[in-house]
Protein backbone atom coordinates (compact mmCIF):
# COMPACT_ATOMS: atom_id res chain seq x y z
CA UNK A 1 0.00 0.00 0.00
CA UNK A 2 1.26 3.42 -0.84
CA UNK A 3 1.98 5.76 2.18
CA UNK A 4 1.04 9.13 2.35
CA UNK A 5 4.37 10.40 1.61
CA UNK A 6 4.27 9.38 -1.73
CA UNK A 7 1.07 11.29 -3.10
CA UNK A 8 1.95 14.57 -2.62
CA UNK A 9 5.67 13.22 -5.01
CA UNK A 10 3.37 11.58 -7.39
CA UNK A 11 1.30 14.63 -7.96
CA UNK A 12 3.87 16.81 -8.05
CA UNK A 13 5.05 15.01 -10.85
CA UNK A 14 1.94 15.28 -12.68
CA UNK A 15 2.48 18.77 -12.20
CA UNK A 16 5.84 18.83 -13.20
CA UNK A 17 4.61 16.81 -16.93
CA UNK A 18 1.71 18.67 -17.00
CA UNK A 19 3.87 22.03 -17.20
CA UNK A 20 6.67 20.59 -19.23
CA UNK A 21 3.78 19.52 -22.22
CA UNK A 22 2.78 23.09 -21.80
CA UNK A 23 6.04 24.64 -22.80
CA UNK A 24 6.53 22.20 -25.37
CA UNK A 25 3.59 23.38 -26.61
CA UNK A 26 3.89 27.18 -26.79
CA UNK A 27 7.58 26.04 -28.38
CA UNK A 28 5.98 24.50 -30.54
CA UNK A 29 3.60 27.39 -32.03
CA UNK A 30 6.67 29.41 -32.83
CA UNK A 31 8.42 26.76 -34.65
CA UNK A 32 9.75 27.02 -38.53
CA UNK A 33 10.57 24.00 -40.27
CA UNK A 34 13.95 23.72 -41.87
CA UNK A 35 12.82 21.89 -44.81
CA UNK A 36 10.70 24.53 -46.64
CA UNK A 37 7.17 23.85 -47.19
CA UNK A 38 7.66 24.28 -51.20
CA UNK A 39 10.67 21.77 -51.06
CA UNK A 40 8.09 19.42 -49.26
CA UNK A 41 5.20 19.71 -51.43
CA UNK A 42 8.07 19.00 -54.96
CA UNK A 43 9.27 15.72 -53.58
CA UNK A 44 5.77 14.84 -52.55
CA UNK A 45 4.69 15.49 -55.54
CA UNK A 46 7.34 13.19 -57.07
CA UNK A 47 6.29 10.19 -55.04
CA UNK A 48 2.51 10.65 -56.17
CA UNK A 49 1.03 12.00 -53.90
CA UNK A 50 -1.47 14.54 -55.35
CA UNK A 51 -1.93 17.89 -53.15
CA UNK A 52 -6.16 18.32 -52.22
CA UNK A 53 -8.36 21.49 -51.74
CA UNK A 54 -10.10 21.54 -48.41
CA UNK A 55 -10.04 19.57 -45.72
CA UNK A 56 -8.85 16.08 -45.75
CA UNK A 57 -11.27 13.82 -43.79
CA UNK A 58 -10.57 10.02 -42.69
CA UNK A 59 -13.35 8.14 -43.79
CA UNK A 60 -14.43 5.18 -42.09
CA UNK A 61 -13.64 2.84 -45.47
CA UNK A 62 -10.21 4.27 -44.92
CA UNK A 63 -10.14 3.34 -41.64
CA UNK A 64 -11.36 -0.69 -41.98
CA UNK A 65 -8.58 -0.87 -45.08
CA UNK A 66 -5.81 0.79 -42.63
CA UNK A 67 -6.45 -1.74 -39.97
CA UNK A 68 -7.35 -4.98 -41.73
CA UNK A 69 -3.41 -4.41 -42.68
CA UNK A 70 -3.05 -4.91 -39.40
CA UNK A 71 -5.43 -7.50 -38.80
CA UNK A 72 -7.98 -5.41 -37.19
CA UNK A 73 -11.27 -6.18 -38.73
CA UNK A 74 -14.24 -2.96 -38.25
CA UNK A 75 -17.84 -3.52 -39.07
CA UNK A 76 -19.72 -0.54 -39.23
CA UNK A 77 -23.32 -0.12 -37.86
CA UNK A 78 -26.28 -0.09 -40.16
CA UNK A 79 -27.19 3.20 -38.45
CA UNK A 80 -23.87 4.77 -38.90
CA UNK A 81 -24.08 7.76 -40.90
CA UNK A 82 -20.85 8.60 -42.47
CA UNK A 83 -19.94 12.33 -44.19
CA UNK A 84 -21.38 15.63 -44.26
CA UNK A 85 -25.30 15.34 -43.41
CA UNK A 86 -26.16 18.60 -45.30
């Protein structure tokens, strides 16, 4: 059993993460890439892959192919509605 001593350290240190993921974040917002995005988008473009307007959504198709790779087989409920209702 844990003794009361060792709460307040574990929470601390909850604290301590909490804080630290915090920072990282804010770092992160400020942060520049040092492969420019245009150098990025050529050699994607050279490997196939085709740049899309809009937003990119994961479909749940996508999804069941992506995990029967992995042996992870996803049946989807008859009431599921999938996409955009409008």
């Amino acid at each position: 059993m844990a003794s009361s001593a060792s709460v307040p350290a574990a929470l601390g240190d909850d604290a301590q993460a909490s804080a630290a993921a915090e920072e990282l974040l804010r770092a992160m917002e400020s942060y520049q890439p040092i492969v420019p995005d245009a150098v990025t988008q050529y050699y994607l473009g050279l490997s196939g892959y085709q740049q899309q307007k809009g937003r990119l959504t994961l479909t749940t198709e996508d999804l069941m192919q992506s995990a029967r790779e992995y042996g992870i087989y996803i049946r989807k409920p008859m009431y599921f509605a999938d996409g955009d209702p409008s």
